[in-house]
Protein backbone atom coordinates (compact mmCIF):
# COMPACT_ATOMS: atom_id res chain seq x y z
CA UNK A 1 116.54 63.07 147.99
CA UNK A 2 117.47 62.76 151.99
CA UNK A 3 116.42 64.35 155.12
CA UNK A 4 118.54 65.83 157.46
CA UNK A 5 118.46 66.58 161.14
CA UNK A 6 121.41 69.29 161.80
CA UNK A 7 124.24 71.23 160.22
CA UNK A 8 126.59 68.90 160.20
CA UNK A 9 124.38 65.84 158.81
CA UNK A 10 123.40 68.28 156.23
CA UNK A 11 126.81 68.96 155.27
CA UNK A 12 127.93 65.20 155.21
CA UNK A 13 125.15 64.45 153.11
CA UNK A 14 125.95 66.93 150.64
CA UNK A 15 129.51 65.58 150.34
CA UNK A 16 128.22 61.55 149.97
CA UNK A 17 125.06 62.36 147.77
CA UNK A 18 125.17 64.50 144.21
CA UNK A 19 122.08 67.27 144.69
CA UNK A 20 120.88 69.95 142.49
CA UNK A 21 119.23 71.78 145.57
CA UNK A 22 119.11 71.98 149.14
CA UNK A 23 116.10 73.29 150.87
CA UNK A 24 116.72 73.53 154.39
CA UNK A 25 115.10 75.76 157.60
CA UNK A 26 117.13 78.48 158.34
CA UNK A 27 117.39 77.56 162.11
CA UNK A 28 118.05 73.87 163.03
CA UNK A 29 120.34 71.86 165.41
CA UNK A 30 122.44 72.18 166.91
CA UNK A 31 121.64 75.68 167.76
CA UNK A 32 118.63 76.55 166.48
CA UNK A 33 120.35 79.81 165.16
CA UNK A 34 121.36 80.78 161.58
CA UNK A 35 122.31 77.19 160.90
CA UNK A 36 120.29 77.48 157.37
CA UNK A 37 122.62 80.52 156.56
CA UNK A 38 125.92 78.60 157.48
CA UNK A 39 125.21 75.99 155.41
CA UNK A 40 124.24 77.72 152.28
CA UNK A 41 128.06 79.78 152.48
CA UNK A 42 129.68 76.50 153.61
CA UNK A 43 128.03 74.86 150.51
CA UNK A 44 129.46 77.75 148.44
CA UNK A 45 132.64 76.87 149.12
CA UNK A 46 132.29 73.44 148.79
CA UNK A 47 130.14 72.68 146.17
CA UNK A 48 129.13 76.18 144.71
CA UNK A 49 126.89 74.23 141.84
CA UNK A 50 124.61 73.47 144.74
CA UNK A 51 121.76 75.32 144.69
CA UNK A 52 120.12 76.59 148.28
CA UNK A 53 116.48 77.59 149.48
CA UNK A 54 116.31 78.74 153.17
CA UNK A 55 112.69 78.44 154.60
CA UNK A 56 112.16 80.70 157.45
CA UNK A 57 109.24 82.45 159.64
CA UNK A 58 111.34 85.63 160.07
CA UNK A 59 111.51 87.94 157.48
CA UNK A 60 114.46 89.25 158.70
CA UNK A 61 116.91 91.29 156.11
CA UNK A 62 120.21 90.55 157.74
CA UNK A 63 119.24 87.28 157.28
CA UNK A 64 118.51 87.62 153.31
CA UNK A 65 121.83 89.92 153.26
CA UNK A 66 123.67 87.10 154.96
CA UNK A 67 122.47 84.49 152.42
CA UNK A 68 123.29 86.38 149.51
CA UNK A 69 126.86 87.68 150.83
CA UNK A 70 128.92 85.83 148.25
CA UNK A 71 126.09 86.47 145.66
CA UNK A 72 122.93 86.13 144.47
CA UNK A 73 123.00 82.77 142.20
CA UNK A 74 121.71 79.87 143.38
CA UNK A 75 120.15 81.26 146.68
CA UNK A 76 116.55 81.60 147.98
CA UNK A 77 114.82 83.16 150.65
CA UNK A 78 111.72 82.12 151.44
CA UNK A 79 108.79 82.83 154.30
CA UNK A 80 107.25 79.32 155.44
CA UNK A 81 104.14 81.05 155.83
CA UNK A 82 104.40 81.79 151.74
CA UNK A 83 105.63 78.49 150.74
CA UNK A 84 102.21 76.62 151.58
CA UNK A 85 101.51 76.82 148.19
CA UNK A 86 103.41 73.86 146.77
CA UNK A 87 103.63 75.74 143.28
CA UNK A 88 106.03 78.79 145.12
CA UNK A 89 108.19 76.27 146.53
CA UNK A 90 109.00 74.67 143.52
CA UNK A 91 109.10 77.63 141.40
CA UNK A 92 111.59 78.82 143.96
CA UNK A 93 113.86 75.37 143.76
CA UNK A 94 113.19 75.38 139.96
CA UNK A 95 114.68 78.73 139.67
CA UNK A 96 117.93 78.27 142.08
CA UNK A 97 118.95 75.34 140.41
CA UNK A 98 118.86 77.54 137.20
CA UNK A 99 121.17 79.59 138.86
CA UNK A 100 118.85 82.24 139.85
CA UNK A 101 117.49 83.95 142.83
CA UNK A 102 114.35 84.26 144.59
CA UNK A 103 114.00 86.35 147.93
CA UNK A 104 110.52 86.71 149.23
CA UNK A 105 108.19 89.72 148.26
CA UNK A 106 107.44 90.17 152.61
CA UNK A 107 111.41 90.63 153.22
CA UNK A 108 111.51 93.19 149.92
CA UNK A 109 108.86 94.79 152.02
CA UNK A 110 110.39 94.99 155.30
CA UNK A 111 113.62 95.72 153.68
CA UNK A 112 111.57 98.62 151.87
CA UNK A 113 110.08 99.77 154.78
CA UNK A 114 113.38 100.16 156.77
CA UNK A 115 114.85 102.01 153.70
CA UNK A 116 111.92 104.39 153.57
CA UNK A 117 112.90 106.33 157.09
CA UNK A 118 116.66 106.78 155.42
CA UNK A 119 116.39 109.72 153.95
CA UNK A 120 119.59 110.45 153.71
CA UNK A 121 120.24 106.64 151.26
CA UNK A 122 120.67 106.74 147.77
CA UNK A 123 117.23 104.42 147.80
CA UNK A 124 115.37 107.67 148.54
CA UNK A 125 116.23 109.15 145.46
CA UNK A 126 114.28 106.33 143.60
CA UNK A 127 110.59 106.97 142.20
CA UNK A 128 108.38 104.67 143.76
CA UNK A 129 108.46 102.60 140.12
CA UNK A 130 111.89 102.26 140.34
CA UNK A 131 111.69 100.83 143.88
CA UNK A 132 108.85 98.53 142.60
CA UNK A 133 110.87 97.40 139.82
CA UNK A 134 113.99 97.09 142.70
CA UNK A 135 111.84 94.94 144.57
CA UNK A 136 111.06 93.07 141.37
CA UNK A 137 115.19 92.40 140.79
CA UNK A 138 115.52 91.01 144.45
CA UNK A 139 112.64 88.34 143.62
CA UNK A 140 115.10 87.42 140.81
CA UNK A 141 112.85 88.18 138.19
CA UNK A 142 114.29 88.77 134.74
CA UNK A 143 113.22 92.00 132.54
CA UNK A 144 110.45 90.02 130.86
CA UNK A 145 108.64 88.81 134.52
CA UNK A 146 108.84 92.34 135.90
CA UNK A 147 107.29 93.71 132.66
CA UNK A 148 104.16 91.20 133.31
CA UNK A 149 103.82 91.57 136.88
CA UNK A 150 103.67 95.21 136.94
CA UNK A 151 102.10 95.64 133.66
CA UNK A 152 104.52 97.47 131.87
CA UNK A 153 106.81 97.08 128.35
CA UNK A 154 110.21 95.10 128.72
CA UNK A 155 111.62 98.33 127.55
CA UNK A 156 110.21 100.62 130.07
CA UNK A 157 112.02 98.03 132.49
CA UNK A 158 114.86 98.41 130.85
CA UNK A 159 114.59 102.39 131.29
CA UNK A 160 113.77 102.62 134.78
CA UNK A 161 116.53 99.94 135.77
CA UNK A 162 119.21 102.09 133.47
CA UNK A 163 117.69 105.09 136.09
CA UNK A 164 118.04 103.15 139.24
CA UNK A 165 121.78 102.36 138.10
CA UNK A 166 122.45 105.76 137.57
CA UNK A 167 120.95 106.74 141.02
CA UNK A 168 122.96 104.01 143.02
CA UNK A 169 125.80 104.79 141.10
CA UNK A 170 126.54 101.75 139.80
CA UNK A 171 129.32 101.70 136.97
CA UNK A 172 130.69 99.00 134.87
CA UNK A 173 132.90 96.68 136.69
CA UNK A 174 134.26 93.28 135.23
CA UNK A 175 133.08 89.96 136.66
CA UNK A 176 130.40 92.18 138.84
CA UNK A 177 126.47 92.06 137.84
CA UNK A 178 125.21 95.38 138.34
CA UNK A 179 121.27 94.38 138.82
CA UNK A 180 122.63 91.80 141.46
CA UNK A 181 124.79 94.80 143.10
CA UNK A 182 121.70 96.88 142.73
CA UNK A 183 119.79 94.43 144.88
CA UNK A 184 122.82 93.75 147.37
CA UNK A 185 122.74 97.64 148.14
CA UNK A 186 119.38 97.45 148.21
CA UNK A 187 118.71 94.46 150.84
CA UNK A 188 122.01 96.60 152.57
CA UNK A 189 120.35 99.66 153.30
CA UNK A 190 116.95 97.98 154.83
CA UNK A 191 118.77 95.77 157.51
């Protein structure tokens, strides 16, 4: 466990000390940019079994898009406002180090919100459960957590997520997850 106080000390710290996860802010020195960003797709590259958790007070889609670029595993999004509640936080670090993927329910919303004045996306095909259950995905939540939080049957999850794939025409592909390039289009078409 270490502290860091820029990009670059990140980075170096990485390199010297084994981690499971790095939680860092998304803007920090030297620029007080996208520095958070940068280091989770340097980190890919050099030590993809690193696990990454962005804290930011934007909820900002390009930002999520630009986190999960190379894909969804390992990554996190979160709202500081949201992560007050020591339980998310480590549910969210608990999760990325498991490989998984956790992108804050307020950026689902504002990415929803942008997709909902394109009529002309393949999003606006969706019934509003199958954007719920969408918005479930880009949490990272497997069949069985949607199924609780919405109150439904694992199998009626697995229904309406065979519909959304149909929608977004979304074929079989080797090497390519189609529920993580359902959420990619979907974070895509709100930024």
């Amino acid at each position: 466990m270490g502290a860091c106080s820029d990009l670059h000390e990140l980075l170096e710290a990485v390199e010297a000390i084994p981690v499971d996860v790095v939680v860092t802010d998304i803007r920090m020195p030297p620029g007080h940019d996208d520095e958070g960003i940068r280091a989770a797709a340097a980190l890919r590259e050099m030590h993809p079994e690193v696990g990454v958790v962005v804290l930011s007070q934007y909820a900002v889609p390009d930002y999520a898009l630009a986190l999960l670029e190379g894909g969804s595993a390992g990554r996190a999004y979160l709202l500081k406002e949201r992560v007050a509640d020591l339980d998310q936080l480590l549910g969210a670090v608990e999760e990325v180090a498991r490989g998984g993927s956790v992108i804050d329910p307020k950026v689902v919303d504002a990415m929803l919100a942008g997709r909902a004045t394109s009529a002309a996306s393949p999003l606006s095909e969706l019934t509003p459960r199958e954007r719920e259950i969408l918005a479930e995905m880009a949490q990272g939540k497997s069949n069985a957590a949607i199924a609780s939080s919405l109150f439904l049957t694992e199998r009626a999850v697995e229904k309406h997520t065979s519909a959304i794939f149909a929608k977004l025409d979304l074929t079989y592909e080797r090497d390519v997850n189609k529920r993580v390039k359902a959420v990619l289009f979907y974070l895509a078409e709100s930024s």
